[in-house]
C-alpha atoms as a PDB file:
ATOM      1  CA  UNK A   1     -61.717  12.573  77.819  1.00  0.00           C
ATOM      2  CA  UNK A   2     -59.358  11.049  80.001  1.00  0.00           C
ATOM      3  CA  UNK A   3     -59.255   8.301  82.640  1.00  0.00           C
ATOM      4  CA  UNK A   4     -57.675   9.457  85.213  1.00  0.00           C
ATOM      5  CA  UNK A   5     -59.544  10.217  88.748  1.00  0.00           C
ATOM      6  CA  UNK A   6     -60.821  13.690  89.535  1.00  0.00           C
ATOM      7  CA  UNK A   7     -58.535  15.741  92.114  1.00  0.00           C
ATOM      8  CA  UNK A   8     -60.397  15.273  95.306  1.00  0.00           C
ATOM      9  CA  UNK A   9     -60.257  11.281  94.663  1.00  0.00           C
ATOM     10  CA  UNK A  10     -56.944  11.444  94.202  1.00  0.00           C
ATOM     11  CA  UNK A  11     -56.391  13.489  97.191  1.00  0.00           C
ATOM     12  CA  UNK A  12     -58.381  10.802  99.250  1.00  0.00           C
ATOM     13  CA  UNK A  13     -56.151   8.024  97.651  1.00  0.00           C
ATOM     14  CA  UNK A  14     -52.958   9.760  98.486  1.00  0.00           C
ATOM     15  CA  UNK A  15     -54.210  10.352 102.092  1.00  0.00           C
ATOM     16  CA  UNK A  16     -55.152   7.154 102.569  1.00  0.00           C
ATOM     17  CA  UNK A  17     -52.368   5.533 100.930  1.00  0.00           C
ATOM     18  CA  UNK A  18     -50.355   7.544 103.703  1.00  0.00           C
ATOM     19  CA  UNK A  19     -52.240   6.717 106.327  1.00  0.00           C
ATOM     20  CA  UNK A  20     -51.581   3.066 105.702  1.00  0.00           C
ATOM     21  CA  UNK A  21     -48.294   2.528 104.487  1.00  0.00           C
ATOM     22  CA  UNK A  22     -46.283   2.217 107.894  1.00  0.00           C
ATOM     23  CA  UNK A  23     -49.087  -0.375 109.158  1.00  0.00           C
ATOM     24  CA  UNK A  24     -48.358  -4.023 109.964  1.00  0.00           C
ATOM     25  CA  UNK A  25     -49.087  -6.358 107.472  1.00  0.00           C
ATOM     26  CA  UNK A  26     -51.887  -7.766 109.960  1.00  0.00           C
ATOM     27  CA  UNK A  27     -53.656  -4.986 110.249  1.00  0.00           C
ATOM     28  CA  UNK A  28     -54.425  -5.762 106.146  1.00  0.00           C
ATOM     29  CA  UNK A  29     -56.433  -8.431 107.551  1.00  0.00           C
ATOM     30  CA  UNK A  30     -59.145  -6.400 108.322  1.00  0.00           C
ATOM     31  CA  UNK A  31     -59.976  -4.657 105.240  1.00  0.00           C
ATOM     32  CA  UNK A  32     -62.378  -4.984 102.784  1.00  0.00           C
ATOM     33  CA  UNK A  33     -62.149  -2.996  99.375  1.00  0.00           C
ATOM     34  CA  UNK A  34     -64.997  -2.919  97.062  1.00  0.00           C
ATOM     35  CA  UNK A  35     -66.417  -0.818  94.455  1.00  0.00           C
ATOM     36  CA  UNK A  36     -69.261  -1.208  91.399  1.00  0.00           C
ATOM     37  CA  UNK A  37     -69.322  -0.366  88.327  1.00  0.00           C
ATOM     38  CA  UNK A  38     -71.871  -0.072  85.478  1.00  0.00           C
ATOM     39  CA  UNK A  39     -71.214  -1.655  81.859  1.00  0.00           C
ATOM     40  CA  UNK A  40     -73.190  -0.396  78.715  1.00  0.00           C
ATOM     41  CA  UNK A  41     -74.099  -2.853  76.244  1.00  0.00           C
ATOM     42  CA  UNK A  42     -73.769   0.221  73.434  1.00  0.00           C
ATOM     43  CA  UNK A  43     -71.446   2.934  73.525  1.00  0.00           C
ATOM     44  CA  UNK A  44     -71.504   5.200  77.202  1.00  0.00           C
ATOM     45  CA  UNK A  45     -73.034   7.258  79.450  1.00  0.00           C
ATOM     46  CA  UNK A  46     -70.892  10.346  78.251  1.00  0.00           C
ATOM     47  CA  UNK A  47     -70.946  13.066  76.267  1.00  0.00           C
ATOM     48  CA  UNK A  48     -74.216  12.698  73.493  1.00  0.00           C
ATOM     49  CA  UNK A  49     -74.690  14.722  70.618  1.00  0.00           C
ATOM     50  CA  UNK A  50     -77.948  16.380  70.176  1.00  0.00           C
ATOM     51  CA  UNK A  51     -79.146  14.199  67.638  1.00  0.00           C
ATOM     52  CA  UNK A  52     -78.300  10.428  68.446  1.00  0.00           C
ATOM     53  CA  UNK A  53     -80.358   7.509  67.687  1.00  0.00           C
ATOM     54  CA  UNK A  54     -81.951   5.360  70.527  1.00  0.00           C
ATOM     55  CA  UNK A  55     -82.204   1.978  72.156  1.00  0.00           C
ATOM     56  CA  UNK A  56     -85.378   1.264  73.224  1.00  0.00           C
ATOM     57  CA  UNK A  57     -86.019   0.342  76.837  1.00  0.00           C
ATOM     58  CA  UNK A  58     -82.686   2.122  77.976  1.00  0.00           C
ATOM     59  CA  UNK A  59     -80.288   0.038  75.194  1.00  0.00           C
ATOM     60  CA  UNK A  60     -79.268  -2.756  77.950  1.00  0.00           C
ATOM     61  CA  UNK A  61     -76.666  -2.376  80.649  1.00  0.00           C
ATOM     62  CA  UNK A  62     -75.742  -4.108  83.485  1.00  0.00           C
ATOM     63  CA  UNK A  63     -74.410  -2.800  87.234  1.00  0.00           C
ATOM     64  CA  UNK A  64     -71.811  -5.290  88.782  1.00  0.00           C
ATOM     65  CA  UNK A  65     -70.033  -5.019  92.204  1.00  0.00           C
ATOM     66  CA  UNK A  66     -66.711  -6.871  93.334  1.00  0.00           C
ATOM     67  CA  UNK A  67     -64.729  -6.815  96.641  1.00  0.00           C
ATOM     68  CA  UNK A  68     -60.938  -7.555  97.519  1.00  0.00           C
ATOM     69  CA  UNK A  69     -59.526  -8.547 100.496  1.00  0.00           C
ATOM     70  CA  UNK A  70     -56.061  -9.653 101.615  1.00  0.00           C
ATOM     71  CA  UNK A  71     -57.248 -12.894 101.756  1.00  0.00           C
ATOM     72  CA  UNK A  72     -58.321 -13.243  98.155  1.00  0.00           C
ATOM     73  CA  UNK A  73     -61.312 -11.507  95.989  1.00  0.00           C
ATOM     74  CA  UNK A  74     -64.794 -12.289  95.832  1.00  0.00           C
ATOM     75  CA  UNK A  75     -67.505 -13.388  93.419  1.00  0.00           C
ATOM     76  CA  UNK A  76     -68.754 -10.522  91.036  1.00  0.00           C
ATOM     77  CA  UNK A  77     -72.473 -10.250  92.134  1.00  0.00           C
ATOM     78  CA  UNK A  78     -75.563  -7.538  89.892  1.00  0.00           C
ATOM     79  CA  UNK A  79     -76.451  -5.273  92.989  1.00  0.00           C
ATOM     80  CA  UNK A  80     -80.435  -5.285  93.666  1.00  0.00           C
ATOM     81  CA  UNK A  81     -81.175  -1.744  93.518  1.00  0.00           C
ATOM     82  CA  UNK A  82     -82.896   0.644  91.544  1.00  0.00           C
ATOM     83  CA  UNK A  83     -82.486   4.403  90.824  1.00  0.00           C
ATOM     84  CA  UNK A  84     -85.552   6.573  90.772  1.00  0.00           C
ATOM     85  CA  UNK A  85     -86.894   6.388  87.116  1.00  0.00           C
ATOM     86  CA  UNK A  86     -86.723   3.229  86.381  1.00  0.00           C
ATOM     87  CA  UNK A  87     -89.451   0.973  86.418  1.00  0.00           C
END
């Protein structure tokens, strides 16, 4: 496995990185970026062989969202929301 982004992200990125780069450094102002992320407490969500032993209950993770701005970043906060599933 690698890290890198699939194609169409990068194709967004690239796009919007064009899109931007000739703006006013005001217009930065404005923007918000944010994204979340989820963080396993053992091993990841990826490839599992067919035989793999098992946490019980899900074996603990934890979903955390952030935000940066030009004026600074923000507090990492746990997102209330649940996927279909769980209880």
């Amino acid at each position: 496995h690698n890290n890198r982004p699939h194609a169409s992200h990068s194709y967004k990125s690239e796009a919007l990185k064009k899109r931007h780069e000739k703006k006013p450094n005001k217009s930065w102002e404005h923007l918000l970026w944010s994204d979340e992320t989820k963080i396993n407490a053992f091993g990841s969500d990826g490839v599992q062989p067919a035989r793999s032993a098992t946490v019980k209950h899900g074996g603990g993770s934890v979903m955390i969202r952030g935000c940066v701005s030009e004026k600074g970043h923000c507090r990492l906060t746990r997102p209330y929301h649940r996927a279909m599933g769980e209880g």
